[in-house]
PDB file of N, CA and C in Angstrom:
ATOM      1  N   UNK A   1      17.767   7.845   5.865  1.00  0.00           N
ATOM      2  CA  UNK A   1      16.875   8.792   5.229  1.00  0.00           C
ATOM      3  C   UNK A   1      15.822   9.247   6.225  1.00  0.00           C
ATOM      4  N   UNK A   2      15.140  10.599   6.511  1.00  0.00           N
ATOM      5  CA  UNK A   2      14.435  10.872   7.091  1.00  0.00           C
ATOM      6  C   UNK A   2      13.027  10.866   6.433  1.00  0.00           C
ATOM      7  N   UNK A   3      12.293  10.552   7.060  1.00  0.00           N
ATOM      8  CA  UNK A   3      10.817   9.882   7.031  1.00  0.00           C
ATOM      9  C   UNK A   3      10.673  11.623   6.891  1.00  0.00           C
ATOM     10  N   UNK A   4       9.648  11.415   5.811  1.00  0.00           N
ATOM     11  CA  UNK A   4       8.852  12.989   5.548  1.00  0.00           C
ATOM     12  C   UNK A   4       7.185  12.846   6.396  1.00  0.00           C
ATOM     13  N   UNK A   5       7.330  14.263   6.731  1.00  0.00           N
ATOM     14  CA  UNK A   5       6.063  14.978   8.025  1.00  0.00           C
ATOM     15  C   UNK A   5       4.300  14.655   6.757  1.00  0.00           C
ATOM     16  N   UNK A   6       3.797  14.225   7.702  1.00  0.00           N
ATOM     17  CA  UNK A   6       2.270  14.915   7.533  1.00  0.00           C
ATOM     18  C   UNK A   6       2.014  16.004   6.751  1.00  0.00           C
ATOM     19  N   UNK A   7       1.567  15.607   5.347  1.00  0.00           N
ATOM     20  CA  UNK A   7       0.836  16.919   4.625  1.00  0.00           C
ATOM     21  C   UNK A   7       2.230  17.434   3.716  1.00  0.00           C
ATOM     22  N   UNK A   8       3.400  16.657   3.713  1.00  0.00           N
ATOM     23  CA  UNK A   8       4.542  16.995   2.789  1.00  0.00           C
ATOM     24  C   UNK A   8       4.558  16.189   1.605  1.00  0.00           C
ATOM     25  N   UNK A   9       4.881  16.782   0.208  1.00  0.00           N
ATOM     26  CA  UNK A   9       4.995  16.154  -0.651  1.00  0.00           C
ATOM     27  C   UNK A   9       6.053  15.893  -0.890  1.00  0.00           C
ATOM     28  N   UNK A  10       5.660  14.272  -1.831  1.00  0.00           N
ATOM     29  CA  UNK A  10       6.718  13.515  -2.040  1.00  0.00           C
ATOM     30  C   UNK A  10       6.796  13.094  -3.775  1.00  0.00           C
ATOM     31  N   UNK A  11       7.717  12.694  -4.037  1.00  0.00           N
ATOM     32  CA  UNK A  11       7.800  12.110  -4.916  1.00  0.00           C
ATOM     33  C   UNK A  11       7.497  10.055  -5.187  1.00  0.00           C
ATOM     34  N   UNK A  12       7.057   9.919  -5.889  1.00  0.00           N
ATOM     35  CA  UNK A  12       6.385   8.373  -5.877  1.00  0.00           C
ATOM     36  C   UNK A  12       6.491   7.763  -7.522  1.00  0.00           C
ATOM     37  N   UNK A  13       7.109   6.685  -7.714  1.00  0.00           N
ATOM     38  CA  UNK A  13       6.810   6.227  -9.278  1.00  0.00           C
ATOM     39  C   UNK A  13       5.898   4.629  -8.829  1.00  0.00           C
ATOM     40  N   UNK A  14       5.681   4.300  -7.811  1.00  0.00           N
ATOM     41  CA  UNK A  14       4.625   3.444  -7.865  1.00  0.00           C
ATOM     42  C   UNK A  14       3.148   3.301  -6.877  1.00  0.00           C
ATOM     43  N   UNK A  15       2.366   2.502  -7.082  1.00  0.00           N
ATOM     44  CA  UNK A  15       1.319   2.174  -5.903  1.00  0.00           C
ATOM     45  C   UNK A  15       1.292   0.773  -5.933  1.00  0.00           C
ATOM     46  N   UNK A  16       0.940   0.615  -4.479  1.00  0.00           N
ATOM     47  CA  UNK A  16       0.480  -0.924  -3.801  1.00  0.00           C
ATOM     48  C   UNK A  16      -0.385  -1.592  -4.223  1.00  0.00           C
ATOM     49  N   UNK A  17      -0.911  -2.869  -5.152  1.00  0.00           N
ATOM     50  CA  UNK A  17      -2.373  -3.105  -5.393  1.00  0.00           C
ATOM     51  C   UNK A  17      -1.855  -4.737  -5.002  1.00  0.00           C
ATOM     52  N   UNK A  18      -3.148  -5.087  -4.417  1.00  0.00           N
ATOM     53  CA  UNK A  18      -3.365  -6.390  -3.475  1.00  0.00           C
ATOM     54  C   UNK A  18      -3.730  -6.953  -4.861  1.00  0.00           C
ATOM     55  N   UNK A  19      -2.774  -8.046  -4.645  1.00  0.00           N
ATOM     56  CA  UNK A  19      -2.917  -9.192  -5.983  1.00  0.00           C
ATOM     57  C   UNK A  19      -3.338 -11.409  -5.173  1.00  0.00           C
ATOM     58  N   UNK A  20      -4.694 -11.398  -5.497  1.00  0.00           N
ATOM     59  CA  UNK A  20      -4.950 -12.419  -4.859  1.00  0.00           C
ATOM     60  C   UNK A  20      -4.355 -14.002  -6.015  1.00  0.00           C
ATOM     61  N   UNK A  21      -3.618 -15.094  -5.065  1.00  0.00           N
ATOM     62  CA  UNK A  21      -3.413 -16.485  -6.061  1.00  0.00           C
ATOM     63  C   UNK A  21      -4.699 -17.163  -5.367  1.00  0.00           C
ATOM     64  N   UNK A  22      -4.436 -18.159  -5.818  1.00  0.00           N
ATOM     65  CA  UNK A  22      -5.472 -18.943  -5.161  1.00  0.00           C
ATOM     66  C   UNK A  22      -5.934 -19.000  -3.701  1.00  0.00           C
ATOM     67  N   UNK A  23      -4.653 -18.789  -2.676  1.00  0.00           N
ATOM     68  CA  UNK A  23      -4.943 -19.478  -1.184  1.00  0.00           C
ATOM     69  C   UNK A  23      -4.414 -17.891  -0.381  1.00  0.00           C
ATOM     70  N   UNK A  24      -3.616 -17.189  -1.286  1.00  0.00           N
ATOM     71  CA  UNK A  24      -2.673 -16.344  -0.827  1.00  0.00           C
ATOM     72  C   UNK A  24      -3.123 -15.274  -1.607  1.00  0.00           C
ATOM     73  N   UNK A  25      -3.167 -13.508  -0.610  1.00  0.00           N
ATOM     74  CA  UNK A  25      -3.347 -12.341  -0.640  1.00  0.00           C
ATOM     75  C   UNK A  25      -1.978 -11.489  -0.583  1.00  0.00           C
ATOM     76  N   UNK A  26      -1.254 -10.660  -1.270  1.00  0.00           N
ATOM     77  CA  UNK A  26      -0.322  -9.938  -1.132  1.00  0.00           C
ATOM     78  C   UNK A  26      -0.096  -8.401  -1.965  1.00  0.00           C
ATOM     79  N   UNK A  27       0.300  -7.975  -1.220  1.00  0.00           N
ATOM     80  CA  UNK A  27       0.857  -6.295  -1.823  1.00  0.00           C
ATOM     81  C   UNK A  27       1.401  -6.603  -2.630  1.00  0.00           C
ATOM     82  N   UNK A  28       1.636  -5.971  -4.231  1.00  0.00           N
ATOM     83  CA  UNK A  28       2.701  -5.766  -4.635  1.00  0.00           C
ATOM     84  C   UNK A  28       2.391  -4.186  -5.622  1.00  0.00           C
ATOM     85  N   UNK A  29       4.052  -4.001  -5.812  1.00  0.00           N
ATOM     86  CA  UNK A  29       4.070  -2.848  -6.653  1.00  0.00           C
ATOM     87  C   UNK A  29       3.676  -2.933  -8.053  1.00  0.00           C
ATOM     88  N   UNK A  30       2.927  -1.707  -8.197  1.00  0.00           N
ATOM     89  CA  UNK A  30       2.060  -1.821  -9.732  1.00  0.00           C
ATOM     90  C   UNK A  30       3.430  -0.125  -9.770  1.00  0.00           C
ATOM     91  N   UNK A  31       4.080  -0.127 -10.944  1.00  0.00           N
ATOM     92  CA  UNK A  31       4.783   0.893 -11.470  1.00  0.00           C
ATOM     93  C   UNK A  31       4.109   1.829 -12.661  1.00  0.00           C
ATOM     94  N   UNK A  32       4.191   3.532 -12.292  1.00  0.00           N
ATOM     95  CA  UNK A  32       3.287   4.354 -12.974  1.00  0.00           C
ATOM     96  C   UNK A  32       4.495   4.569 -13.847  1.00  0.00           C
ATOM     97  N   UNK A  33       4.234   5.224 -15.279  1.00  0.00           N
ATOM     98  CA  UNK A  33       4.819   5.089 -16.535  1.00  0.00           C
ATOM     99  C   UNK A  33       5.979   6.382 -16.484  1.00  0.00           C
ATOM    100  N   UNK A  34       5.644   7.569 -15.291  1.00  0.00           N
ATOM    101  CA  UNK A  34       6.537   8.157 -14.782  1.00  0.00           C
ATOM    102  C   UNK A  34       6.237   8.317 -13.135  1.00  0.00           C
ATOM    103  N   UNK A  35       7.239   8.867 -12.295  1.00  0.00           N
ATOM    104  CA  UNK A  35       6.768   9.604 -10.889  1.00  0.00           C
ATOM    105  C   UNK A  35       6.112  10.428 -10.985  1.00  0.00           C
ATOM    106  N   UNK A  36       5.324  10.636  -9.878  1.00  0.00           N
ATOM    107  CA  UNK A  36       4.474  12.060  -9.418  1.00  0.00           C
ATOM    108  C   UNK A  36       4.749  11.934  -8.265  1.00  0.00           C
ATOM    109  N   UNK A  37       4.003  13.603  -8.439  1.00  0.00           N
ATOM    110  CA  UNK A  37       3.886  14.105  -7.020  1.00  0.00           C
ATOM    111  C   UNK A  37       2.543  13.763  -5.964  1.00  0.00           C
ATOM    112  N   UNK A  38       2.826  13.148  -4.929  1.00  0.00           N
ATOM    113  CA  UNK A  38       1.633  12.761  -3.659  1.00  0.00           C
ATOM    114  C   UNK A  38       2.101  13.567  -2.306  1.00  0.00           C
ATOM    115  N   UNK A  39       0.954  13.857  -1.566  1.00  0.00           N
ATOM    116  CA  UNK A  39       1.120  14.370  -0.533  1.00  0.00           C
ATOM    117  C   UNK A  39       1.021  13.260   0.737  1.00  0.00           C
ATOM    118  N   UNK A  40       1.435  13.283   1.350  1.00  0.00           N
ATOM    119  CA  UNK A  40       1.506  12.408   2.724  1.00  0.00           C
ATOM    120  C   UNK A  40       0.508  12.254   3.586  1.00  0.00           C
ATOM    121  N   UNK A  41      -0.416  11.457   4.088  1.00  0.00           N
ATOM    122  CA  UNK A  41      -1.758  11.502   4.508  1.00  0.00           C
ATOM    123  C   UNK A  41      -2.067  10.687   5.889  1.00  0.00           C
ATOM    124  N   UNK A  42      -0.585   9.559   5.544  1.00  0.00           N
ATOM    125  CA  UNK A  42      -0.757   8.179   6.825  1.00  0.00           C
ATOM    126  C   UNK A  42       0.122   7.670   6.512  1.00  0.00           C
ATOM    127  N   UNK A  43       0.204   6.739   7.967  1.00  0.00           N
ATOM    128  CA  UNK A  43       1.043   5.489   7.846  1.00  0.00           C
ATOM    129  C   UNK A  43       0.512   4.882   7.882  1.00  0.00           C
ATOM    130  N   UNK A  44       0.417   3.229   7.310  1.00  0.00           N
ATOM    131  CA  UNK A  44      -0.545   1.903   7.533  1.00  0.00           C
ATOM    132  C   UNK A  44       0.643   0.539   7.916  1.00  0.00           C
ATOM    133  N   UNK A  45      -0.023  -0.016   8.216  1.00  0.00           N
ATOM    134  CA  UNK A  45       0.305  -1.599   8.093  1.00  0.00           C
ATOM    135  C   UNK A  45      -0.396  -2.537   7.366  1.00  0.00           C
ATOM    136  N   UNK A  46       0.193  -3.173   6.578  1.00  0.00           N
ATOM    137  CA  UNK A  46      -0.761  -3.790   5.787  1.00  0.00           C
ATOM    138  C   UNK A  46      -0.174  -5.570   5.945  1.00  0.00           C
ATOM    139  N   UNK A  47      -1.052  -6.081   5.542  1.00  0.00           N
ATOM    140  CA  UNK A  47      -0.600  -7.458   5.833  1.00  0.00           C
ATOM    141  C   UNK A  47      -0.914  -8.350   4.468  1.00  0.00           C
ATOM    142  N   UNK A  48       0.141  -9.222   4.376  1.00  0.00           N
ATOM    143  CA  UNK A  48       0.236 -10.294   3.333  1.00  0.00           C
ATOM    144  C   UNK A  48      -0.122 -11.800   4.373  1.00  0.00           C
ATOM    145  N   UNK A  49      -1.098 -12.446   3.635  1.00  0.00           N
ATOM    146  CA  UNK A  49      -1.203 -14.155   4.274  1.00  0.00           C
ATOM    147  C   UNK A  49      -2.462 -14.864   3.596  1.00  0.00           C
ATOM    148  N   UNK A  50      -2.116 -15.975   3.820  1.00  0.00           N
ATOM    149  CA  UNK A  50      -3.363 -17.365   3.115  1.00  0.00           C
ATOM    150  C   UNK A  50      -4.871 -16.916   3.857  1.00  0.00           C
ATOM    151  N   UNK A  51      -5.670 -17.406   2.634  1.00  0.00           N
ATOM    152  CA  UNK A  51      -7.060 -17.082   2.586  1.00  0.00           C
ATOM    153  C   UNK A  51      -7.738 -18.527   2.524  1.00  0.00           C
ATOM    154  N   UNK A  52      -8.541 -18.906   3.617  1.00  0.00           N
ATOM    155  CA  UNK A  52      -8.876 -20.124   3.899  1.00  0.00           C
ATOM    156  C   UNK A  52     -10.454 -19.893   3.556  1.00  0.00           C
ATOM    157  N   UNK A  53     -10.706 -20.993   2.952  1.00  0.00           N
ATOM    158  CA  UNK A  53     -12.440 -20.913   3.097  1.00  0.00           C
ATOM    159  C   UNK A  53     -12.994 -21.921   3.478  1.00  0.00           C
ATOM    160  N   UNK A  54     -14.096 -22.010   4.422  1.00  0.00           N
ATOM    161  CA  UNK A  54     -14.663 -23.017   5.394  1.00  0.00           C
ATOM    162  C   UNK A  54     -16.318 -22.795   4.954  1.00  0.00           C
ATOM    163  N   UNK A  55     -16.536 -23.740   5.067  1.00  0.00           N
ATOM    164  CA  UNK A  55     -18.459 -23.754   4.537  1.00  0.00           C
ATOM    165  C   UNK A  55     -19.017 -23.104   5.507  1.00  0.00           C
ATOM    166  N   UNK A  56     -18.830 -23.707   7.333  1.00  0.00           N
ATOM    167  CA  UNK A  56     -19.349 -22.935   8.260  1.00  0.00           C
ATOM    168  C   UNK A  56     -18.649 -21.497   8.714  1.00  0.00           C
ATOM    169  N   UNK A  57     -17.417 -21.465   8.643  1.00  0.00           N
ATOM    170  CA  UNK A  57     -17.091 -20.215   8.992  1.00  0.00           C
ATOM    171  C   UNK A  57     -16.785 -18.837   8.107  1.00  0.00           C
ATOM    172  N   UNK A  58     -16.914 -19.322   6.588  1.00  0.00           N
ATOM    173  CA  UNK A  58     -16.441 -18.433   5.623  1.00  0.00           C
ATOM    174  C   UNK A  58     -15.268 -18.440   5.071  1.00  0.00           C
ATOM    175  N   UNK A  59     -14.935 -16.976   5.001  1.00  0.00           N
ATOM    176  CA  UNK A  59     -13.543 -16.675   4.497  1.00  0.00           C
ATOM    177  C   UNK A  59     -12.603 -16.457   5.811  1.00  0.00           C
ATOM    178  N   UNK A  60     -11.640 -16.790   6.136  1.00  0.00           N
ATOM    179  CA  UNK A  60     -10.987 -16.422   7.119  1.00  0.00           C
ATOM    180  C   UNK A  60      -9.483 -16.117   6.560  1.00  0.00           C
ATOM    181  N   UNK A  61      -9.369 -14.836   7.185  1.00  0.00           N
ATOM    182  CA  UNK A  61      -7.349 -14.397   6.543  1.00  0.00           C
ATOM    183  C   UNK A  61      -6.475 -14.565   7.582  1.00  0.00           C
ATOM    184  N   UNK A  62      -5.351 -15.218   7.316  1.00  0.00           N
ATOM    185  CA  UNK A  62      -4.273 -15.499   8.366  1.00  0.00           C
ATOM    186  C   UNK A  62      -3.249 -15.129   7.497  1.00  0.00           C
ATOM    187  N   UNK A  63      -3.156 -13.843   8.987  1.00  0.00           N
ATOM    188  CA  UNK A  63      -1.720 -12.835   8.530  1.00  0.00           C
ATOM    189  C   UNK A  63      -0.381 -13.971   8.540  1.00  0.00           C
ATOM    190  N   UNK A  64       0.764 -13.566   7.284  1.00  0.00           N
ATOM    191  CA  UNK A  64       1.860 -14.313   7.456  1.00  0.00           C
ATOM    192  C   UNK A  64       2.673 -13.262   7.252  1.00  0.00           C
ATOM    193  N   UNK A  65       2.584 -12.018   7.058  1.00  0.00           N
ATOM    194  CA  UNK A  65       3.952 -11.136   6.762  1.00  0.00           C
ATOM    195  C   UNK A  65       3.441  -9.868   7.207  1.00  0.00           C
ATOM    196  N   UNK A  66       3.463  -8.614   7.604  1.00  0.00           N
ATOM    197  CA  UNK A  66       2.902  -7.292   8.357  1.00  0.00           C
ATOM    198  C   UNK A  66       4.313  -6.495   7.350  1.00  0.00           C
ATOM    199  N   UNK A  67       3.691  -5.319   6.288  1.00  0.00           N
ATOM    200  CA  UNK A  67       4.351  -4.424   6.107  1.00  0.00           C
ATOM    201  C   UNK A  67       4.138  -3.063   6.328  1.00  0.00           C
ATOM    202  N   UNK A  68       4.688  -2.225   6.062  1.00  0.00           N
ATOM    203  CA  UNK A  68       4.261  -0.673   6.756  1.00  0.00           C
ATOM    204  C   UNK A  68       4.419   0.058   4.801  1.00  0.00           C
ATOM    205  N   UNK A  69       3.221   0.698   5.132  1.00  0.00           N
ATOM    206  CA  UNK A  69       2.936   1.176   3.546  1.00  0.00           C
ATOM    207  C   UNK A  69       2.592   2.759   4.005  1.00  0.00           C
ATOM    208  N   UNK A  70       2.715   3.751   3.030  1.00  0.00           N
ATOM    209  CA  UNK A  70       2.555   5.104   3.440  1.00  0.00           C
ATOM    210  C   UNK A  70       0.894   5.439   2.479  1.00  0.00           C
ATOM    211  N   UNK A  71       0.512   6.194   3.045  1.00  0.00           N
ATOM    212  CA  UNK A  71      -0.953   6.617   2.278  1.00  0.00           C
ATOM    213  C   UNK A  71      -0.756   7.567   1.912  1.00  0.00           C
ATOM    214  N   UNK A  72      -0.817   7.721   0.543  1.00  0.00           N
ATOM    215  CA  UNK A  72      -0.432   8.905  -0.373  1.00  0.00           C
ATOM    216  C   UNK A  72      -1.956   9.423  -0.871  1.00  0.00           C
ATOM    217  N   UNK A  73      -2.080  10.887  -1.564  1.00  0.00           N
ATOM    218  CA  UNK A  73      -3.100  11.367  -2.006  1.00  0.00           C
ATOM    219  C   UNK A  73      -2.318  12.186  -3.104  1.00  0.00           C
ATOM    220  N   UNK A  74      -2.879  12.627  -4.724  1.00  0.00           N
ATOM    221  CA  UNK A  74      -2.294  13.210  -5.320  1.00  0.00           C
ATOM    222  C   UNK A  74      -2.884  14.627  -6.091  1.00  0.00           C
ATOM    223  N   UNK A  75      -4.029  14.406  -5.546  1.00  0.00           N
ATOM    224  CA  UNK A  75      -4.976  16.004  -5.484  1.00  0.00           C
ATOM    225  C   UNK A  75      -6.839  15.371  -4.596  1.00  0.00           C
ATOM    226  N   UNK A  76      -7.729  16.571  -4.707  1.00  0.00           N
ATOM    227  CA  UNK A  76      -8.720  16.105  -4.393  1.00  0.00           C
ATOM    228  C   UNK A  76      -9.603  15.333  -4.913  1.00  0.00           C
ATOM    229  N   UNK A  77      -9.570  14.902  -6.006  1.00  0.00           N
ATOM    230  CA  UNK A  77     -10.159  14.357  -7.193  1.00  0.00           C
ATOM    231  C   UNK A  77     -10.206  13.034  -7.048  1.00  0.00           C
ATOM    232  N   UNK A  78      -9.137  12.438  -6.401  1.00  0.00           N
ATOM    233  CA  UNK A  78      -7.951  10.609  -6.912  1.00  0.00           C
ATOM    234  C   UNK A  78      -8.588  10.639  -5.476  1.00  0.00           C
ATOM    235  N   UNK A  79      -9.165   9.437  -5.085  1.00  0.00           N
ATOM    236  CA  UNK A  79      -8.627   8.213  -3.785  1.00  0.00           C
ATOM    237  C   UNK A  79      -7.253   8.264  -3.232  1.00  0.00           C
ATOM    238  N   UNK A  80      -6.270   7.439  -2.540  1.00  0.00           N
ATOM    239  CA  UNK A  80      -5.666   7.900  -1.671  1.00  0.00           C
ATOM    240  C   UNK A  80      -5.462   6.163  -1.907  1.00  0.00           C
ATOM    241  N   UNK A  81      -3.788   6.230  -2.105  1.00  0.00           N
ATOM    242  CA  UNK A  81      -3.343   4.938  -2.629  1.00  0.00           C
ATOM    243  C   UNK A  81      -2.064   4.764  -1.309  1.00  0.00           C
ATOM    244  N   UNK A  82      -1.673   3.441  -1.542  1.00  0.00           N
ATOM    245  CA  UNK A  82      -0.761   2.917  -0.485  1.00  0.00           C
ATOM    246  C   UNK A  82       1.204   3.238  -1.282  1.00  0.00           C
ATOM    247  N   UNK A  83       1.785   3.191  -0.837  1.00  0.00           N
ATOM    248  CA  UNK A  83       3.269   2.926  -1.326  1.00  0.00           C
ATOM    249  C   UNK A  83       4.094   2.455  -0.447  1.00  0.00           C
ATOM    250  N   UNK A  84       5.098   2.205  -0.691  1.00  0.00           N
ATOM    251  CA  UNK A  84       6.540   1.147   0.019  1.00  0.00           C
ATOM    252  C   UNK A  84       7.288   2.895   0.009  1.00  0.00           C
ATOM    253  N   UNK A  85       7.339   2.520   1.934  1.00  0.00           N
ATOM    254  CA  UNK A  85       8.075   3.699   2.469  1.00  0.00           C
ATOM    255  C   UNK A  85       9.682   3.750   1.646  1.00  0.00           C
ATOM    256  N   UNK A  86      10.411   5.013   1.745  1.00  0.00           N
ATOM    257  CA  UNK A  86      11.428   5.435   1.374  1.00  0.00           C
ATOM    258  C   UNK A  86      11.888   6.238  -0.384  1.00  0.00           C
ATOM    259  N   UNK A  87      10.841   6.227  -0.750  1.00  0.00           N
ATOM    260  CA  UNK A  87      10.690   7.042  -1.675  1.00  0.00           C
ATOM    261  C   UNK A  87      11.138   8.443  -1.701  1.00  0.00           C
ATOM    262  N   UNK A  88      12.241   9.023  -2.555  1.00  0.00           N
ATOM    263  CA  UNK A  88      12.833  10.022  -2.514  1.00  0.00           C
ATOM    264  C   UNK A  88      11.632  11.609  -2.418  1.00  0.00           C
ATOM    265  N   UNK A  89      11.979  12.659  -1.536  1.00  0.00           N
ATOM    266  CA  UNK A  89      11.179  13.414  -0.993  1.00  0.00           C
ATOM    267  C   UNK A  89      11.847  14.510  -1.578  1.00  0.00           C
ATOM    268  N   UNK A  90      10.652  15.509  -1.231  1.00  0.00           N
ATOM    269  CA  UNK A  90      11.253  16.764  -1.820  1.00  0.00           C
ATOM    270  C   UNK A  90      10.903  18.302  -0.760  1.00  0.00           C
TER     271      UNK A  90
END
């Protein structure tokens, strides 16, 4: 499948929302009740891994997985949400 250009719209039925367990941070897909249409804005990397907390040093995150997420926008109004590349284009 060819990767769609900068500023092309796509079609999308979900977004990325970071879901924390106790020790561990990860992406997952939150599914919208139908697809829409988003325009193409970026590429990211985003990372999944354990969340350590230390009295003297804080919070510290140690990456365990690196995924590549696309930055979608769906007018001027909305923020600008993440998705799992390969989503059918138009």
């Amino acid at each position: 499948m060819n990767e769609p250009k900068l500023g092309e719209w796509i079609t999308v039925d979900h977004k990325l929302r970071r879901t924390h367990s106790q020790n561990y941070a990860k992406w997952v897909p939150q599914m919208f009740r139908e697809p829409v249409k988003a325009m193409l804005i970026g590429k990211r990397t985003l990372g999944n891994g354990e969340i350590r907390y230390s009295y003297e040093d804080g919070v510290e995150f140690r990456r365990k997985e690196s995924i590549t997420a696309w930055l979608v926008v769906m007018n001027t109004r909305n923020k600008p949400f993440y998705v799992m590349p390969g989503e059918p284009h138009e």
